[in-house]
PDB file of N, CA and C in Angstrom:
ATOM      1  N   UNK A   1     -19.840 -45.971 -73.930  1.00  0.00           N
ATOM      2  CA  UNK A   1     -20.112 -45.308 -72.659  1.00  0.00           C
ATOM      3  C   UNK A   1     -20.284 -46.374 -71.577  1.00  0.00           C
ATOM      4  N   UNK A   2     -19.573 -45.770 -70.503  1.00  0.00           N
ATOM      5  CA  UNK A   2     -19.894 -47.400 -69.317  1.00  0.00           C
ATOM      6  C   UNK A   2     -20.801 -46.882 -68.554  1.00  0.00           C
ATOM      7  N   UNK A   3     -21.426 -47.807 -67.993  1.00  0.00           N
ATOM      8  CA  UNK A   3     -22.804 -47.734 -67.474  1.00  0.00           C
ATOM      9  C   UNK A   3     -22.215 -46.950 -65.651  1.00  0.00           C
ATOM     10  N   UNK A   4     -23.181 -46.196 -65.042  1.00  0.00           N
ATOM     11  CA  UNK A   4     -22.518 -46.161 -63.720  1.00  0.00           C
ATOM     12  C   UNK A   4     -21.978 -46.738 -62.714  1.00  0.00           C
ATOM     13  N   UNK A   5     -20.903 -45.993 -62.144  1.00  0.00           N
ATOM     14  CA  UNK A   5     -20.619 -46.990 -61.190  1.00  0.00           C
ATOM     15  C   UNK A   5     -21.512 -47.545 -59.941  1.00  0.00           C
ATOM     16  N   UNK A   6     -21.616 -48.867 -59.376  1.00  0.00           N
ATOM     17  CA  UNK A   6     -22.787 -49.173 -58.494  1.00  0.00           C
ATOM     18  C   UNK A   6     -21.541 -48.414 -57.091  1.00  0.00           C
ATOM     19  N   UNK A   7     -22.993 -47.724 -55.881  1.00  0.00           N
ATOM     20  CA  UNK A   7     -22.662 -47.901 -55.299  1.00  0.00           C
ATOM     21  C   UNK A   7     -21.520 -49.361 -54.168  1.00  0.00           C
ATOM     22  N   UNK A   8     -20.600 -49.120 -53.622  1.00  0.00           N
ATOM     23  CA  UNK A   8     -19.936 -50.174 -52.760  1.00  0.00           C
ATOM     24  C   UNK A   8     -19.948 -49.628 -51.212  1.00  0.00           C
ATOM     25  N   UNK A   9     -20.255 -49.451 -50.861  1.00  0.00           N
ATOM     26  CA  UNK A   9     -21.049 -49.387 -48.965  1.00  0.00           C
ATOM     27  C   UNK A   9     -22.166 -48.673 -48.749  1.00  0.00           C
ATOM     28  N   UNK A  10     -22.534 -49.616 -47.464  1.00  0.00           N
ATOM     29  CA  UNK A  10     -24.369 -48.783 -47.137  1.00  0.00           C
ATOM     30  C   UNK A  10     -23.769 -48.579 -45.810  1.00  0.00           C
ATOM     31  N   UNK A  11     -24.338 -47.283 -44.989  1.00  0.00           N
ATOM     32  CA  UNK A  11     -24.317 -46.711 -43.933  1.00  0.00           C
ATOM     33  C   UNK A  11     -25.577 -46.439 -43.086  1.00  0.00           C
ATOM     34  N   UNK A  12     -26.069 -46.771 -42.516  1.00  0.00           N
ATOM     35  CA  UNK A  12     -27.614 -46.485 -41.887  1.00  0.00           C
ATOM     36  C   UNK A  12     -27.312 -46.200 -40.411  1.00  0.00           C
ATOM     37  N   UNK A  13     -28.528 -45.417 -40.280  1.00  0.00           N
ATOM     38  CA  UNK A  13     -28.540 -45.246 -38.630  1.00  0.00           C
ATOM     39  C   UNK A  13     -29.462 -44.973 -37.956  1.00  0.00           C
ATOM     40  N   UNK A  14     -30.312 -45.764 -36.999  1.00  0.00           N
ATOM     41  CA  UNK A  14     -31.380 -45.138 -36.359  1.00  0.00           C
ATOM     42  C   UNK A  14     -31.846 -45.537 -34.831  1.00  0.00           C
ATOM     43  N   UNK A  15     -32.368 -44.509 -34.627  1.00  0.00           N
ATOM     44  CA  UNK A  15     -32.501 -44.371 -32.799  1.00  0.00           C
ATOM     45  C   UNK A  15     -33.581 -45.720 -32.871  1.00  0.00           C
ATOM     46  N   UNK A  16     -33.339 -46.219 -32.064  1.00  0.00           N
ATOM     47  CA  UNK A  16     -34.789 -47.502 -31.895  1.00  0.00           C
ATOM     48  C   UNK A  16     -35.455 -46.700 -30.630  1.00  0.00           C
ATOM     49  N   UNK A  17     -36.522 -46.542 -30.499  1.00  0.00           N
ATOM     50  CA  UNK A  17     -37.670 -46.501 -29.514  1.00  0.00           C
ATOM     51  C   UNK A  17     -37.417 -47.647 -28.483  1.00  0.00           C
ATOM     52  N   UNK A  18     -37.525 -47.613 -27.053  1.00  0.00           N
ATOM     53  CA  UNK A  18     -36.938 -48.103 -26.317  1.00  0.00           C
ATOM     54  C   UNK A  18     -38.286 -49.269 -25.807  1.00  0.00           C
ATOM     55  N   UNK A  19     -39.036 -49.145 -26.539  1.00  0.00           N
ATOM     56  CA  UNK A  19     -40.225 -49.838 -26.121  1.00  0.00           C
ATOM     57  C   UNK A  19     -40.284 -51.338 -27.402  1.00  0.00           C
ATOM     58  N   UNK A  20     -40.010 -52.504 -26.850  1.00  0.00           N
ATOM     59  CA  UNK A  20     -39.718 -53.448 -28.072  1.00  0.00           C
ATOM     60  C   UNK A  20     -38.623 -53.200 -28.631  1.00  0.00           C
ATOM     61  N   UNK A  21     -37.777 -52.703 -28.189  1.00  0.00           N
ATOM     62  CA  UNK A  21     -36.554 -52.909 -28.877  1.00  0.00           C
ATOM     63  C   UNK A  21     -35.903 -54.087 -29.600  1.00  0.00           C
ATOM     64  N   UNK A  22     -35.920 -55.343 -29.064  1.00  0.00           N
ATOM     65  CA  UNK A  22     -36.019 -56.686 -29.900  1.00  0.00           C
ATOM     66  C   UNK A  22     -36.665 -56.572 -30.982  1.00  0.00           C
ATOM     67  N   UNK A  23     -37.907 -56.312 -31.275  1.00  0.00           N
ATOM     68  CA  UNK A  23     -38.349 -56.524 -32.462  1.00  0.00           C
ATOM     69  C   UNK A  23     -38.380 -55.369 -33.138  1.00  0.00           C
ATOM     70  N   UNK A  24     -37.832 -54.045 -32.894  1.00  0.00           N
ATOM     71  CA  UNK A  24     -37.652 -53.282 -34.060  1.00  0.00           C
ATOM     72  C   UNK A  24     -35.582 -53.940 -35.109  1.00  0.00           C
ATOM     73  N   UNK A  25     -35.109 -53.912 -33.711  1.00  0.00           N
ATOM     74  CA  UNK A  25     -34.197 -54.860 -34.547  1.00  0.00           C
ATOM     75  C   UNK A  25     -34.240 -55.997 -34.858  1.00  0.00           C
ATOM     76  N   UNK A  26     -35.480 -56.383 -34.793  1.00  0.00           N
ATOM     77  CA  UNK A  26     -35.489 -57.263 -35.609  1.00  0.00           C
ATOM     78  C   UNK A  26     -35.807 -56.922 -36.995  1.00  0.00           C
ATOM     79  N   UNK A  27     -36.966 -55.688 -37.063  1.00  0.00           N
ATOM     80  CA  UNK A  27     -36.928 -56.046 -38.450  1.00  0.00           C
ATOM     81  C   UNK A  27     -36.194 -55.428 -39.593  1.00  0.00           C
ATOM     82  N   UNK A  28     -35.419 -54.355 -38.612  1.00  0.00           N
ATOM     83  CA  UNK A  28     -34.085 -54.107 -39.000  1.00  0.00           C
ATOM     84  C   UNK A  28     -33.079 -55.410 -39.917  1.00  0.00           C
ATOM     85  N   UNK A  29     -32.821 -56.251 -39.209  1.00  0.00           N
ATOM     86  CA  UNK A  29     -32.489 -57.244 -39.672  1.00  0.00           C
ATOM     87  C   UNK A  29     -32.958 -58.247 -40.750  1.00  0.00           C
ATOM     88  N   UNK A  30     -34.527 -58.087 -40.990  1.00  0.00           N
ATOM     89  CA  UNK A  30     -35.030 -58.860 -41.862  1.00  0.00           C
ATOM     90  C   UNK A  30     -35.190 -57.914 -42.707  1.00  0.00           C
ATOM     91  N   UNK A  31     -35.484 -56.442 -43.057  1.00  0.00           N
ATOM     92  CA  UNK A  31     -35.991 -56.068 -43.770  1.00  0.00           C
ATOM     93  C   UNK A  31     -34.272 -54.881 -44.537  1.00  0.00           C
ATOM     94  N   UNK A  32     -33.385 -54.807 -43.984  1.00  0.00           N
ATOM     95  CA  UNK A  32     -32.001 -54.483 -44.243  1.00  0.00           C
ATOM     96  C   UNK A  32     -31.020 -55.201 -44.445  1.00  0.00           C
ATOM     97  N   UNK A  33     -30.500 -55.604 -43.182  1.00  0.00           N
ATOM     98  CA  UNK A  33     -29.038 -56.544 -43.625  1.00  0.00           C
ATOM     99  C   UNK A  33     -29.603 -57.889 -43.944  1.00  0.00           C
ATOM    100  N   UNK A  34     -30.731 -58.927 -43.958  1.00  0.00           N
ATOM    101  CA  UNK A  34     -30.615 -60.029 -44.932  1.00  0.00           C
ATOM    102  C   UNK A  34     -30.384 -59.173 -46.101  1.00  0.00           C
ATOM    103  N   UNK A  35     -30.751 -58.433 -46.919  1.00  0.00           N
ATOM    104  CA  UNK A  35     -30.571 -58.061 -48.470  1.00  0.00           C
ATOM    105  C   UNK A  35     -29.117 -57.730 -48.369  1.00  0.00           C
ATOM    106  N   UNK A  36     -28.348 -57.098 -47.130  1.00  0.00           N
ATOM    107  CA  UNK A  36     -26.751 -56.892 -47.509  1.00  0.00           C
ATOM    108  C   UNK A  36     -25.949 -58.129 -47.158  1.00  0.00           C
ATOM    109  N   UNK A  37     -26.687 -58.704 -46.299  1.00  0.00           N
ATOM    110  CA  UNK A  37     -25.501 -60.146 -46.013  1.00  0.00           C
ATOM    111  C   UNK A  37     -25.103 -61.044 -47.078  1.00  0.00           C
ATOM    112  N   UNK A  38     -26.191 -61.059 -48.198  1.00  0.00           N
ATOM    113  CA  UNK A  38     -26.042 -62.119 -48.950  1.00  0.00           C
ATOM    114  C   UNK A  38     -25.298 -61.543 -50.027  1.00  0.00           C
ATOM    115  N   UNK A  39     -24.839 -60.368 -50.534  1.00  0.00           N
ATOM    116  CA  UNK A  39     -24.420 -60.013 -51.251  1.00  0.00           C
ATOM    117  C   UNK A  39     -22.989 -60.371 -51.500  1.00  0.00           C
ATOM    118  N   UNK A  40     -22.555 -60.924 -52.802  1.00  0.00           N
ATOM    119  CA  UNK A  40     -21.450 -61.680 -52.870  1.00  0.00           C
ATOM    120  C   UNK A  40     -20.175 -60.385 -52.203  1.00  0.00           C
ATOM    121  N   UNK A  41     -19.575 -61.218 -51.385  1.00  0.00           N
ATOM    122  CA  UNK A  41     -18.313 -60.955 -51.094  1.00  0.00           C
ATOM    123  C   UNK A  41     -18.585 -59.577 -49.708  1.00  0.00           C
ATOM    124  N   UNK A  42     -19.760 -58.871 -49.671  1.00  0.00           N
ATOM    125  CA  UNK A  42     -20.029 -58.241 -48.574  1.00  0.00           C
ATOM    126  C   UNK A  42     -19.288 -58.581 -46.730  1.00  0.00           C
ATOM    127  N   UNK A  43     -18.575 -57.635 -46.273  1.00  0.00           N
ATOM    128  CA  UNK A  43     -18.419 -57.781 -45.080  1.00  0.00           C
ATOM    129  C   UNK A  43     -19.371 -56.685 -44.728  1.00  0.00           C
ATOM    130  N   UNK A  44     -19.908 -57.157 -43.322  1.00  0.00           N
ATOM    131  CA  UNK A  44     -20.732 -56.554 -42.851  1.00  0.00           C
ATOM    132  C   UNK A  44     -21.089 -55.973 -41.171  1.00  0.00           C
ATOM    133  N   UNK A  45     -20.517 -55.283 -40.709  1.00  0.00           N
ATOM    134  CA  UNK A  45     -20.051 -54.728 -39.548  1.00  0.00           C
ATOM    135  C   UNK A  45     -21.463 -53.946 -39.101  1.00  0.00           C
ATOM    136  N   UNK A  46     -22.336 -54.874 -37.625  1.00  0.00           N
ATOM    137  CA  UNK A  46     -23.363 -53.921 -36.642  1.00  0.00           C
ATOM    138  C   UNK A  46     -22.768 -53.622 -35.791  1.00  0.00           C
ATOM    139  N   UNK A  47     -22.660 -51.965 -35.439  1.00  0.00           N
ATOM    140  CA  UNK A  47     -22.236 -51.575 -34.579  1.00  0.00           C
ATOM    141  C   UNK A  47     -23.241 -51.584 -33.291  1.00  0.00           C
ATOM    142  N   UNK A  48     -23.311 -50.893 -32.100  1.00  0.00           N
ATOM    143  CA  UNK A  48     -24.471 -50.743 -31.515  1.00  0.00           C
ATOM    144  C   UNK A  48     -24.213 -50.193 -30.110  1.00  0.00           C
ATOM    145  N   UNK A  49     -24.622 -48.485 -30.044  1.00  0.00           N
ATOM    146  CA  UNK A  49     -24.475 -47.334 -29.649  1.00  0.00           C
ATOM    147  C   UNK A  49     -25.717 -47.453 -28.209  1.00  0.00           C
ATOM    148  N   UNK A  50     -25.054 -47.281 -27.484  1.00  0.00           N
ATOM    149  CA  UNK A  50     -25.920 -47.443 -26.201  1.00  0.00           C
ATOM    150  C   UNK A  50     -25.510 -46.191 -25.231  1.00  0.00           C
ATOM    151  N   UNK A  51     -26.373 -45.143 -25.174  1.00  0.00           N
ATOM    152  CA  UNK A  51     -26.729 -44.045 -24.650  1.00  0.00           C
ATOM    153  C   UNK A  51     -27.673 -43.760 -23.347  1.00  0.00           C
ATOM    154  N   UNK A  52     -27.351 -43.735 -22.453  1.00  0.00           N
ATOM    155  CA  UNK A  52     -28.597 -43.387 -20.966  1.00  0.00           C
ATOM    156  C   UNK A  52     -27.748 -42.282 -20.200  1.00  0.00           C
ATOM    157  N   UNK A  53     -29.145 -41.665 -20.111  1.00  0.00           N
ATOM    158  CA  UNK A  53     -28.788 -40.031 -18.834  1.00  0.00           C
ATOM    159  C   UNK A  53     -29.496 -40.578 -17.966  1.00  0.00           C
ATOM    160  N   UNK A  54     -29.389 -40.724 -16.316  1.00  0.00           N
ATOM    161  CA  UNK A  54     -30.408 -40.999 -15.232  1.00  0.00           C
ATOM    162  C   UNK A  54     -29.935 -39.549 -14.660  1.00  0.00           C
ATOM    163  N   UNK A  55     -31.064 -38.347 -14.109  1.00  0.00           N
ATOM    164  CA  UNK A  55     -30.765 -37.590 -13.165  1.00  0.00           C
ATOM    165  C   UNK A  55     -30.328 -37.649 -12.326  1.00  0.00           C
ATOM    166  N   UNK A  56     -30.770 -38.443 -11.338  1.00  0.00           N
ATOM    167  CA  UNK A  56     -30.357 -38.979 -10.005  1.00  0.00           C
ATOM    168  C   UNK A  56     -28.714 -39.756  -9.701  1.00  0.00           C
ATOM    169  N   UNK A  57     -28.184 -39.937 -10.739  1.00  0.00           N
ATOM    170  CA  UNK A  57     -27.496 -40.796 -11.216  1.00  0.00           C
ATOM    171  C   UNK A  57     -28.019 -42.653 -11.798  1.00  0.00           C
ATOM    172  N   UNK A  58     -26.502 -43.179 -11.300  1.00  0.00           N
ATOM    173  CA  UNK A  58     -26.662 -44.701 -11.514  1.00  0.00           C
ATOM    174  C   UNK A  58     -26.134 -45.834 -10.278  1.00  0.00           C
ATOM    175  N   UNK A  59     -26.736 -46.170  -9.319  1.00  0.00           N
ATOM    176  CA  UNK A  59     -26.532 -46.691  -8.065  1.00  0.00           C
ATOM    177  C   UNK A  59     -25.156 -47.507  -8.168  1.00  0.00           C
ATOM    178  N   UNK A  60     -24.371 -47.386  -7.306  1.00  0.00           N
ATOM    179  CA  UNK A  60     -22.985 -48.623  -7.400  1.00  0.00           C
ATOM    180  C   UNK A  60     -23.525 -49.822  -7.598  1.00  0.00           C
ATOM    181  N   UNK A  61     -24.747 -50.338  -7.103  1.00  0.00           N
ATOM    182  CA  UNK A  61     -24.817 -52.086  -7.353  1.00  0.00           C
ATOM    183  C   UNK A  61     -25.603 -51.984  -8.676  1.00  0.00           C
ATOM    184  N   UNK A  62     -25.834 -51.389  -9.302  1.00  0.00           N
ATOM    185  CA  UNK A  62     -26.720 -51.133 -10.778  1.00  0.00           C
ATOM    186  C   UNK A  62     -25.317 -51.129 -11.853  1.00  0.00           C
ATOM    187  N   UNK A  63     -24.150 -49.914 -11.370  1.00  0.00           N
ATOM    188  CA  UNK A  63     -22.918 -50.105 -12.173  1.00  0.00           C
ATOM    189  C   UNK A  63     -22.271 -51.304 -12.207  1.00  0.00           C
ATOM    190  N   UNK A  64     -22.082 -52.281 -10.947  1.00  0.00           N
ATOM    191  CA  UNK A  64     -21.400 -53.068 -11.159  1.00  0.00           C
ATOM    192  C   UNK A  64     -21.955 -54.491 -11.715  1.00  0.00           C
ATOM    193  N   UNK A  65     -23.278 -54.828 -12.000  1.00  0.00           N
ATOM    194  CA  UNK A  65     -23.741 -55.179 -12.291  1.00  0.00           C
ATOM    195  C   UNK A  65     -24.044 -55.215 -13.851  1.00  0.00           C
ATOM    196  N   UNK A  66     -24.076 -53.576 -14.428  1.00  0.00           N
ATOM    197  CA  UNK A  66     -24.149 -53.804 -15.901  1.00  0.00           C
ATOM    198  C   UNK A  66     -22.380 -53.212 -16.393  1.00  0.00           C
ATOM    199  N   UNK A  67     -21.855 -53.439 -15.463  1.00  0.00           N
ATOM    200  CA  UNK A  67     -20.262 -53.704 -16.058  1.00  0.00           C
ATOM    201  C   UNK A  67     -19.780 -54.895 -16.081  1.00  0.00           C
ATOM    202  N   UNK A  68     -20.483 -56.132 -15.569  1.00  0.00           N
ATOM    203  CA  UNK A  68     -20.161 -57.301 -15.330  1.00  0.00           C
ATOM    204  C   UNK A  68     -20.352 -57.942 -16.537  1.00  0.00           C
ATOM    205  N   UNK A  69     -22.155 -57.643 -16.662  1.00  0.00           N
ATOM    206  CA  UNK A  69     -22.442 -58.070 -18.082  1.00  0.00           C
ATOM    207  C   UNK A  69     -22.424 -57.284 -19.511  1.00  0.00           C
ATOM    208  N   UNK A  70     -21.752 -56.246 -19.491  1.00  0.00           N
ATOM    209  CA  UNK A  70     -20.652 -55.619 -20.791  1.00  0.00           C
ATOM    210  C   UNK A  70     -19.522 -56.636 -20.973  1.00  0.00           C
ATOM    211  N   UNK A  71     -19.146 -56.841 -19.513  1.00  0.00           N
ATOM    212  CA  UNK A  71     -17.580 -57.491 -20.155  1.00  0.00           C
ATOM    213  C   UNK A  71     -18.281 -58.648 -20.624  1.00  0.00           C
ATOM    214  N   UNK A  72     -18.606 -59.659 -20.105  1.00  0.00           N
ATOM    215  CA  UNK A  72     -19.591 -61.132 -20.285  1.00  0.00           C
ATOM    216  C   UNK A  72     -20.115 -60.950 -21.666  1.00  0.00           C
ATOM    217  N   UNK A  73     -20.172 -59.635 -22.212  1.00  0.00           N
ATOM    218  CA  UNK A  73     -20.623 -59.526 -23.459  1.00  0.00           C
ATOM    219  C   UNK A  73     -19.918 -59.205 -24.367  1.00  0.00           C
ATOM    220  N   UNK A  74     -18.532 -58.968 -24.069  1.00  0.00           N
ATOM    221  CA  UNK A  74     -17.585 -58.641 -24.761  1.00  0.00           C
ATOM    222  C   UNK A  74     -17.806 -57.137 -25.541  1.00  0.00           C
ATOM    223  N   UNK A  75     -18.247 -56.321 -24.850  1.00  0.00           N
ATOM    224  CA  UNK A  75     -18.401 -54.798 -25.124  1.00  0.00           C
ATOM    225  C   UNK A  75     -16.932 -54.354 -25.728  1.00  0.00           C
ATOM    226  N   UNK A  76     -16.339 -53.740 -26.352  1.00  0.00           N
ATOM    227  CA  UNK A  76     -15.770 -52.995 -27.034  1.00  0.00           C
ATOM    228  C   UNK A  76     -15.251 -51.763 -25.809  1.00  0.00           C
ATOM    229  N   UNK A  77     -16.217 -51.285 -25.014  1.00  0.00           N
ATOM    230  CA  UNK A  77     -16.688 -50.143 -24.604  1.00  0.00           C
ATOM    231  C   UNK A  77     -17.666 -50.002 -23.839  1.00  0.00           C
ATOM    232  N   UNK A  78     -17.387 -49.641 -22.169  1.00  0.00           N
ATOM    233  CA  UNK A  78     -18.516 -49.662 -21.107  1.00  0.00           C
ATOM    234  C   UNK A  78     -18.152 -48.652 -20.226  1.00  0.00           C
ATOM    235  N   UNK A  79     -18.489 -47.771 -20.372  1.00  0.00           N
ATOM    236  CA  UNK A  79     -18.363 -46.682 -19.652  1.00  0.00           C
ATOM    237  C   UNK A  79     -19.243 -45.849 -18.563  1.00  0.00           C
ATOM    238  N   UNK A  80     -18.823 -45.601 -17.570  1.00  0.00           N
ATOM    239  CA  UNK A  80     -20.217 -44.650 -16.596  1.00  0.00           C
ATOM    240  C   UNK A  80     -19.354 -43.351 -17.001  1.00  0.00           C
ATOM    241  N   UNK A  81     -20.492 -42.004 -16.647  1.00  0.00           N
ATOM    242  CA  UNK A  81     -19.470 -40.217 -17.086  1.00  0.00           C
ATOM    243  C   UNK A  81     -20.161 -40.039 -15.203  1.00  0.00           C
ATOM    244  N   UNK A  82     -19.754 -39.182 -14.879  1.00  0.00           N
ATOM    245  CA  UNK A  82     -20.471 -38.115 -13.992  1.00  0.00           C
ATOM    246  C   UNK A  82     -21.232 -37.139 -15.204  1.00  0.00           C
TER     247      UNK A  82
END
C-alpha cells in the first residue's frame, strides 16, 4: 500500500488590518512563507491585492502621484474606477 500522496501547493489569503500593516506582513512572512521558501525545489509567487473606496472620490494630484509610484514600483496593475 503507498503511503498518501503529500499535498504540492499552498494557497492562503488574508485581508491585513490597515493599521501596521508592515508588521502583520511581516509575520506573515516569518511565520508562513519562511517554512515554504525553503522547501526543496518550491517556487513561490506573493501576490498583493490593493483595494480602496474614497466617497468623495480621489483628487487628480493624489492619482497622479500614486500612479507614479505604481509604475516606480513596477505594479502589474494600477488602476482608478469611477
Amino acid at each position: 500500500m503507498l503511503p498518501p500522496a503529500l499535498p504540492r501547493r499552498f494557497i492562503g489569503s488574508k485581508v491585513l488590518p490597515t493599521d501596521r500593516i508592515s508588521s502583520h506582513f511581516s509575520k506573515i512572512h516569518d511565520e508562513v512563507l519562511e517554512h515554504l521558501m525553503h522547501l526543496p525545489g518550491a517556487k513561490v509567487t506573493v501576490r498583493v491585492d490593493i483595494e480602496v473606496s474614497v466617497p468623495d472620490g480621489i483628487p487628480d494630484d493624489k492619482q497622479r502621484v500614486i500612479k507614479e509610484n505604481a509604475t516606480s514600483l513596477k505594479f502589474s496593475a494600477a488602476e482608478f474606477e469611477g
